[in-house]
Protein backbone atom coordinates (compact mmCIF):
# COMPACT_ATOMS: atom_id res chain seq x y z
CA UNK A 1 -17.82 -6.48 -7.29
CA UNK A 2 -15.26 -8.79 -5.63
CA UNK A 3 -13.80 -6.73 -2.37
CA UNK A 4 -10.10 -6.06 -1.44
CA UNK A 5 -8.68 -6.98 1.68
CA UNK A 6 -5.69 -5.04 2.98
CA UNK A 7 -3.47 -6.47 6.20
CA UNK A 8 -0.80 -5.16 8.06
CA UNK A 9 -0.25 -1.84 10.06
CA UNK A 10 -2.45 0.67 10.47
CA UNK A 11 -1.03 4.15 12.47
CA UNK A 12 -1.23 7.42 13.31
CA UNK A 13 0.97 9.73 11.05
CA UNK A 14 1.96 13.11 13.27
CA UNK A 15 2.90 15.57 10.24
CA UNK A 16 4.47 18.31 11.11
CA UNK A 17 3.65 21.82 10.92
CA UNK A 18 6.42 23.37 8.97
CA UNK A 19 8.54 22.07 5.93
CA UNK A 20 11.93 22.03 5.41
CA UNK A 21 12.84 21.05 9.32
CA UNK A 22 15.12 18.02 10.72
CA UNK A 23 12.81 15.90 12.80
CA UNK A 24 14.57 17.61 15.91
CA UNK A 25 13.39 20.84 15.06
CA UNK A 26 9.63 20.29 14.29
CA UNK A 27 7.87 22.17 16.92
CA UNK A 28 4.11 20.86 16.24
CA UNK A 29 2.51 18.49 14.57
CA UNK A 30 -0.77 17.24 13.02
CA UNK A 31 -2.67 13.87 13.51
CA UNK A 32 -3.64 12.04 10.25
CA UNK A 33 -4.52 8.17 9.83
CA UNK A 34 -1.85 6.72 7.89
CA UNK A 35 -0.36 3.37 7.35
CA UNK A 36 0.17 1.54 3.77
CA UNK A 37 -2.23 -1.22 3.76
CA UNK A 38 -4.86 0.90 5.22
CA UNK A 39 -4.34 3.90 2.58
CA UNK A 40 -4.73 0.99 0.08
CA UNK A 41 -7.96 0.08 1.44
CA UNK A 42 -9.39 3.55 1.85
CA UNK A 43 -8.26 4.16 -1.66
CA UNK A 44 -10.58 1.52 -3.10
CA UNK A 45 -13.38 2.03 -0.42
CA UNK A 46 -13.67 5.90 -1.11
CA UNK A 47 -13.50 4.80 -5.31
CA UNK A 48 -16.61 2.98 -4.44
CA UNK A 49 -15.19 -0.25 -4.05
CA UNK A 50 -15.48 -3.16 -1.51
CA UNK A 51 -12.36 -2.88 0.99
CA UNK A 52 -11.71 -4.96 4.74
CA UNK A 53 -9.01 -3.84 6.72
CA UNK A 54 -7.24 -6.86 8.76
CA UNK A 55 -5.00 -5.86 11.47
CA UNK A 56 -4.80 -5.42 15.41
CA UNK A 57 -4.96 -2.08 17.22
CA UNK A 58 -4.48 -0.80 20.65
CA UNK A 59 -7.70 -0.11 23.08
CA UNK A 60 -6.47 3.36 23.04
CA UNK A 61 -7.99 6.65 21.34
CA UNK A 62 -5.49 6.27 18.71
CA UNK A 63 -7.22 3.30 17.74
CA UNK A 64 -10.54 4.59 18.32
CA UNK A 65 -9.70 7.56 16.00
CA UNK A 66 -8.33 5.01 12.99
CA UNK A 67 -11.64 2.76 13.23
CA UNK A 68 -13.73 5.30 13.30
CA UNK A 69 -11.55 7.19 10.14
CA UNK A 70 -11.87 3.44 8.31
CA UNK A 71 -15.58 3.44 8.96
CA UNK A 72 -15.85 6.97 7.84
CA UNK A 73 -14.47 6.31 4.03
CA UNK A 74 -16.35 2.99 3.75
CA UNK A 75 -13.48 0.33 4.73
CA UNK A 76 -14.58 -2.21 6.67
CA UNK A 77 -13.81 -3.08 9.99
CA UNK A 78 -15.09 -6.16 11.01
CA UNK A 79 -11.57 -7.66 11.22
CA UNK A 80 -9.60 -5.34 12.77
CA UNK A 81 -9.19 -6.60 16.81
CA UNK A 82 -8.24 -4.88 19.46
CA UNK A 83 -5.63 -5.60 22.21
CA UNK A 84 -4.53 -3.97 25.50
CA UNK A 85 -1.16 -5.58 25.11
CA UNK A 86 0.46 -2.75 23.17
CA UNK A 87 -0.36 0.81 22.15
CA UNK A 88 -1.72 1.50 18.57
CA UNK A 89 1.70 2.29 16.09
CA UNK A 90 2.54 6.01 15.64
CA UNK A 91 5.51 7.39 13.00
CA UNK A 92 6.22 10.81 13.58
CA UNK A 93 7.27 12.81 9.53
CA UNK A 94 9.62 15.28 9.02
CA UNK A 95 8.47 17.08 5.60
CA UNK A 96 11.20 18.28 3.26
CA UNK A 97 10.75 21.25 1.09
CA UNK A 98 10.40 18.95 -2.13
CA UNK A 99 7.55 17.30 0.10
CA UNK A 100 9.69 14.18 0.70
CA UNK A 101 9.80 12.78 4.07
CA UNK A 102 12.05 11.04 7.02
CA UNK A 103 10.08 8.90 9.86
CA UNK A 104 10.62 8.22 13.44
CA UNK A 105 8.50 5.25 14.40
CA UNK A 106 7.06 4.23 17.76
CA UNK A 107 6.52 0.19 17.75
CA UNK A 108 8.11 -1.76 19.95
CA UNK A 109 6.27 -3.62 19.29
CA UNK A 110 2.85 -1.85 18.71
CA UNK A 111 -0.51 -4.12 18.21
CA UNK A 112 -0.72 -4.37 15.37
CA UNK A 113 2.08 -7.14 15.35
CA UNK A 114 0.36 -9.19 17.43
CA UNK A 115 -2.00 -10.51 15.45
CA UNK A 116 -1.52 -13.68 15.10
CA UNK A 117 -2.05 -16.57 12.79
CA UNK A 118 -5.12 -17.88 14.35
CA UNK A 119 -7.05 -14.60 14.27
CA UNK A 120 -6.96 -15.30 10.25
CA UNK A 121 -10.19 -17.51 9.02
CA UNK A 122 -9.51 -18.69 5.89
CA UNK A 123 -13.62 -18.16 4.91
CA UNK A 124 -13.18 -14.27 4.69
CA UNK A 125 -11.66 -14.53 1.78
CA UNK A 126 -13.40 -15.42 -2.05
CA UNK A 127 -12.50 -16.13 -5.68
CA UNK A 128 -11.85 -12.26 -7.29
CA UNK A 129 -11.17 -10.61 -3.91
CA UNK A 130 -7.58 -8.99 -3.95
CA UNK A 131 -5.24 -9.53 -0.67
CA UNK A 132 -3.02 -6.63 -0.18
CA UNK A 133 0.14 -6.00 1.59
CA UNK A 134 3.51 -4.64 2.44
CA UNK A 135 6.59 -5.27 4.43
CA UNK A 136 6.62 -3.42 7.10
CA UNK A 137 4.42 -5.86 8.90
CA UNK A 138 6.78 -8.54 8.09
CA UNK A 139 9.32 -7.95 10.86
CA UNK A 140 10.28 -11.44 13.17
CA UNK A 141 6.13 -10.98 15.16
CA UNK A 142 3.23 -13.14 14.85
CA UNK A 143 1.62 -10.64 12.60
CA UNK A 144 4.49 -12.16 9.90
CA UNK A 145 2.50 -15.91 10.36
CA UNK A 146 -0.35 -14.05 10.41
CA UNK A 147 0.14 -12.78 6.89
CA UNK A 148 1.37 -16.21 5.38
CA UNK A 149 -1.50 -17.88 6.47
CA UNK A 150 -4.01 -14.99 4.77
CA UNK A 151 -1.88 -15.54 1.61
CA UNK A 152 -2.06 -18.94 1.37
CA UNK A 153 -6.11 -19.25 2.36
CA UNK A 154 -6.84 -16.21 0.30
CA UNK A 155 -4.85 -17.85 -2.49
CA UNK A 156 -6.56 -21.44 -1.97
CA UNK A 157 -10.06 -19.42 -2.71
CA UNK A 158 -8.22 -18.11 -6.23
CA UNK A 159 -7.99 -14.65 -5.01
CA UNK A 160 -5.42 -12.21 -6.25
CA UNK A 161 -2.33 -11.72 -3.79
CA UNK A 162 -0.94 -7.78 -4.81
CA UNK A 163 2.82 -6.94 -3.01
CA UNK A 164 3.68 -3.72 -2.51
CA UNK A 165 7.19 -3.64 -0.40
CA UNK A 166 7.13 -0.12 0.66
CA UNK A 167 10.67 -0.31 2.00
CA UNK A 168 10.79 1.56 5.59
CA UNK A 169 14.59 0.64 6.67
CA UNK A 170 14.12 2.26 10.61
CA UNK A 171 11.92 -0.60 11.42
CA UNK A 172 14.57 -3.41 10.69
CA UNK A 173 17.24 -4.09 12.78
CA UNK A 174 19.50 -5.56 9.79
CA UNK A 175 18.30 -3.64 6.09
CA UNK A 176 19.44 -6.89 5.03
CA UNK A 177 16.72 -9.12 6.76
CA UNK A 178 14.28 -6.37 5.06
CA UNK A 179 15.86 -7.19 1.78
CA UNK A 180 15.74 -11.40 2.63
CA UNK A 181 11.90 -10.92 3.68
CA UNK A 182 10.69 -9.08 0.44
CA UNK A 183 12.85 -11.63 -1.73
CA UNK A 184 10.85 -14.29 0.82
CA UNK A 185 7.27 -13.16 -0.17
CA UNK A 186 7.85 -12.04 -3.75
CA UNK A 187 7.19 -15.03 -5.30
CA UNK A 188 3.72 -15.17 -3.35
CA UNK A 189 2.52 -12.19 -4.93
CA UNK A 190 0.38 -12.44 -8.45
CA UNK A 191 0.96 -8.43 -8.59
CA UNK A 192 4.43 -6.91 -7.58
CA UNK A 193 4.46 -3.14 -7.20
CA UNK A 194 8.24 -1.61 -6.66
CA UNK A 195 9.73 2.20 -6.53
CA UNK A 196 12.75 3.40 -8.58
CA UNK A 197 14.06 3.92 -5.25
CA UNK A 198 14.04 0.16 -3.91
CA UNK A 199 14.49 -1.68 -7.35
CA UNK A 200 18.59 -1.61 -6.90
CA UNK A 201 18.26 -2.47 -3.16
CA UNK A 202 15.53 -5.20 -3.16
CA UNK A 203 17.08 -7.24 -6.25
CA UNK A 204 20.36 -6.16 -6.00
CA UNK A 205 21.11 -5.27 -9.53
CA UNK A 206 22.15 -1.85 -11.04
CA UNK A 207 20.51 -2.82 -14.68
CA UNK A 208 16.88 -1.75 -14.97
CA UNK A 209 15.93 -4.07 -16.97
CA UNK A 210 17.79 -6.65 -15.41
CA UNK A 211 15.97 -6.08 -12.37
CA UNK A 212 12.88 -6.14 -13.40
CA UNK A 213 12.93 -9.40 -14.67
CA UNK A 214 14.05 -10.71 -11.68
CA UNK A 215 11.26 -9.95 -9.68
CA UNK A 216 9.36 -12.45 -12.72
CA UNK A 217 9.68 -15.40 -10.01
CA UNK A 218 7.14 -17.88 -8.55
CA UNK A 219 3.03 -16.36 -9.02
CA UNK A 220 4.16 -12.96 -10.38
CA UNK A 221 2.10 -12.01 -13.66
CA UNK A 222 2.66 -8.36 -13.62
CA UNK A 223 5.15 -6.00 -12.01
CA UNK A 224 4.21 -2.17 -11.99
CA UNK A 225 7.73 0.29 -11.68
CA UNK A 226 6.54 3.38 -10.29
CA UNK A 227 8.77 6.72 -10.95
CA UNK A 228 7.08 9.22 -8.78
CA UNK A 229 5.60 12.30 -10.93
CA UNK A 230 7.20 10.45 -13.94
CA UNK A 231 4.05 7.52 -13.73
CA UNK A 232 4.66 4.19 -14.07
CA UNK A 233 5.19 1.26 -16.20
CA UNK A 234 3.55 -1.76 -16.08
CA UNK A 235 5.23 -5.28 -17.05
CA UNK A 236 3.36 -8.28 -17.99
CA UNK A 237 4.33 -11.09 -20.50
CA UNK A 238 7.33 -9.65 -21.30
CA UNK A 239 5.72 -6.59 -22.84
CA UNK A 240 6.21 -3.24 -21.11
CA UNK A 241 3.64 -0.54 -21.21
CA UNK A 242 4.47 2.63 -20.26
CA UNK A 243 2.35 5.75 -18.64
CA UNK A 244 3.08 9.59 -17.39
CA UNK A 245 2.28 11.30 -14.50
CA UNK A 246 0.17 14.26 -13.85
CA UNK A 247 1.42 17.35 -13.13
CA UNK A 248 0.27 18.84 -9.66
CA UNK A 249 1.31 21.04 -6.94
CA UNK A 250 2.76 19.05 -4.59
CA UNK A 251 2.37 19.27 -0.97
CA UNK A 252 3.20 15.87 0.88
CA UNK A 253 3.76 12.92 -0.74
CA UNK A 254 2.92 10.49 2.42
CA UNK A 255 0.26 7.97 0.67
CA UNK A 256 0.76 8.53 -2.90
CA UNK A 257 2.18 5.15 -3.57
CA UNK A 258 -0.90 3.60 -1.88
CA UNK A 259 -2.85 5.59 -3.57
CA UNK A 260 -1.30 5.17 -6.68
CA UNK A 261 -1.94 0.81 -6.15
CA UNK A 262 -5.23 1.97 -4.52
CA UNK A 263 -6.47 2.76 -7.37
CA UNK A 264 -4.81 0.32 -9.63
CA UNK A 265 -6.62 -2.62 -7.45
CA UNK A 266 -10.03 -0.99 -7.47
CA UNK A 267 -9.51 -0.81 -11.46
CA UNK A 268 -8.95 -4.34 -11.31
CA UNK A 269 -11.90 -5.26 -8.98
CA UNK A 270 -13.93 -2.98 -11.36
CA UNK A 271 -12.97 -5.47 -14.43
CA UNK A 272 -13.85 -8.54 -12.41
CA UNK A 273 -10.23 -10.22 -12.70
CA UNK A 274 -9.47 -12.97 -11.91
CA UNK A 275 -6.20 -14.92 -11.21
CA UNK A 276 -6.82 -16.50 -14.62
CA UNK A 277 -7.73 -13.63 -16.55
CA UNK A 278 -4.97 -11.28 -14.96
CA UNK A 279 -2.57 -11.23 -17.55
CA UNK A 280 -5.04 -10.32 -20.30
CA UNK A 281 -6.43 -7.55 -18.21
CA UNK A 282 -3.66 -6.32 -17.69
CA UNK A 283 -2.59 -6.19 -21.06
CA UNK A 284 -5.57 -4.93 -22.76
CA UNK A 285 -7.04 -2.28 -20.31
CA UNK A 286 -3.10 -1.03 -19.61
CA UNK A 287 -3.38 2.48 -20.31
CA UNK A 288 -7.03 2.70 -18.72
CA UNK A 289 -5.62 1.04 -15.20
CA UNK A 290 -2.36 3.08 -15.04
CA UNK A 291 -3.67 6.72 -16.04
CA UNK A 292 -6.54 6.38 -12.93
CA UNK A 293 -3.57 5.21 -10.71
CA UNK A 294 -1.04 7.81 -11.32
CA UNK A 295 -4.02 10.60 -11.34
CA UNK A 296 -4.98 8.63 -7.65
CA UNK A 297 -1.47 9.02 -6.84
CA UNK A 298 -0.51 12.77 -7.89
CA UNK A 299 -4.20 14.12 -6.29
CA UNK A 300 -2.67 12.62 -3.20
CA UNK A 301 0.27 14.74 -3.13
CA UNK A 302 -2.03 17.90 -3.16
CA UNK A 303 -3.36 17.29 0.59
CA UNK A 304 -1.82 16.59 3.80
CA UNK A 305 -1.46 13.15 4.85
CA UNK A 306 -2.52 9.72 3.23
CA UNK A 307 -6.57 9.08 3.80
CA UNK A 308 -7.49 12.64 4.48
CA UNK A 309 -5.95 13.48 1.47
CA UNK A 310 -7.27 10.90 -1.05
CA UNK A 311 -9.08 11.86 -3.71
CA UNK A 312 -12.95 10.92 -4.98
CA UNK A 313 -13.38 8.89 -8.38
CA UNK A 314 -14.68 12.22 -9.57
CA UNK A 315 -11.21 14.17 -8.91
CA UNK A 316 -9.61 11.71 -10.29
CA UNK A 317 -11.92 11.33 -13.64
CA UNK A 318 -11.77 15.22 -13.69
CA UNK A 319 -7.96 15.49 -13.77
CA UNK A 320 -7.47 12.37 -16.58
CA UNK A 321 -10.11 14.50 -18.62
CA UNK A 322 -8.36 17.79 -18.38
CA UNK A 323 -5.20 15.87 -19.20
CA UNK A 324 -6.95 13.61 -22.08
């Protein structure tokens, strides 16, 4: 199996003890590994799959903590450097009672946006693999070169580039320059995943549909719409394919869109697609790649935090089957 590799942030998520508090009332908190790309990568790695992490963290025990979580689950860590420049990131949650949550992050900047564009080799990467990433890393740093040069080596090997936004607005300055950046490094991406919360604000268009089709620009072949505990549909070729969530009891919802494309990229690694053969994957194993997703995605919810709370291939097998 080809591997994923997953760059950008990796942090420390403090979730707090108690639901239902303003960020300014949370008297404790717990510790748990968090960050996008990294959930992404632990997603595939505890599936069974192949997954590197490549990012930059402080020489701190934050950082100590998060390689030796990665390590635990079976992510790779051989390109994740260390810096004593800046401190490894940390986002503090606030938990509504619905599970939904506010952040307050602490990066200014934090190391992992120092990794620069001459950290990336261009030989780490091989025809199949999947490059993953999102946008909080793509903030005005040298991490933002950093990424541009693994999508264009990764891409010059024929891997698959996947582009999950994951809108945080607190970390830009301007939610316009977010907006500017994801419309930058859209096109990039073979695989475009987007919430019904950021479709309207990333493409600036009210119609659905509309929308959608905009995000059909440059590389794209496939664009997944995710709608929460609703599922997801998947876009390819013009044809839409449509899929329902799973019902759970929800606790926190941190990670379950990583999860959710987690999974979705370690179905695709387990088909052996390729760049080439995308579309038709996608296409003709649609309902098999979006129910293990959205079951990835809703077991999530269930736990507390984003890694410590992902599920096995066997939970996830066990709740399409008592669905099915």
């Amino acid at each position: 199996m080809a591997k994923l590799f997953s760059i950008g942030e990796v942090l420390i998520d403090f979730i707090p003890a108690q639901k239902g508090k303003a960020l300014k009332d949370v008297v404790s908190f717990e510790r748990a590994p968090g960050g996008a790309p990294a959930n992404v990568a632990a997603a595939v790695a505890k599936a069974g799959g192949k997954a590197s992490m490549i990012t930059k963290l402080g020489i701190d025990g934050f950082g100590d903590f998060l390689v030796e979580t990665l390590n635990n689950v079976g992510v790779s860590t051989e390109h994740v450097l260390r810096t004593n420049e800046a401190n490894t990131a940390l986002a503090f949650v606030s938990l509504k009672e619905d599970g939904e949550r506010d952040f307050s992050f602490y990066r200014k900047p934090s190391a992992d946006l120092l990794l620069n564009e001459d950290e990336i080799d261009a030989n780490w990467f091989d025809a199949g693999d999947i490059l993953h990433f999102c946008s909080v890393d793509l903030v005005e740093s040298p991490m933002k070169q950093a990424h541009i040069k693994a999508i264009r080596s990764a891409k010059d090997k024929g891997a698959i580039i996947s582009f999950d936004p994951n809108v945080r607005l607190p970390l830009w300055e301007d939610p316009e320059d977010c907006r500017k950046t994801i419309l930058q490094f859209i096109p990039e991406a073979h695989i475009v995943k987007i919430s019904d919360e950021e479709l309207a604000f990333i493409t600036g268009l009210n119609d659905e549909t509309e929308a959608i089709q905009s995000l059909f620009v440059g590389d794209v072949k496939g664009v997944i719409f995710t709608r929460g505990s609703e599922g997801a549909d998947l876009y390819v070729n013009g044809e839409r394919y449509c899929s329902s969530g799973y019902r759970v009891s929800v606790q926190d919802t941190t990670g379950a869109g990583d999860a959710f494309i987690g999974g979705f990229l370690y179905k695709l690694l387990e088909k052996n697609a390729t760049v080439f053969r995308l579309s038709t994957i996608l296409q003709e194993e649609n309902q098999d790649i979006l129910s293990y997703a959205n079951a990835s995605g809703a077991l999530t919810t269930t736990g507390k935090g984003a890694i410590s709370a992902l599920p096995t291939k066997e939970e996830i097998f066990q709740l399409i089957k008592s669905h099915s």
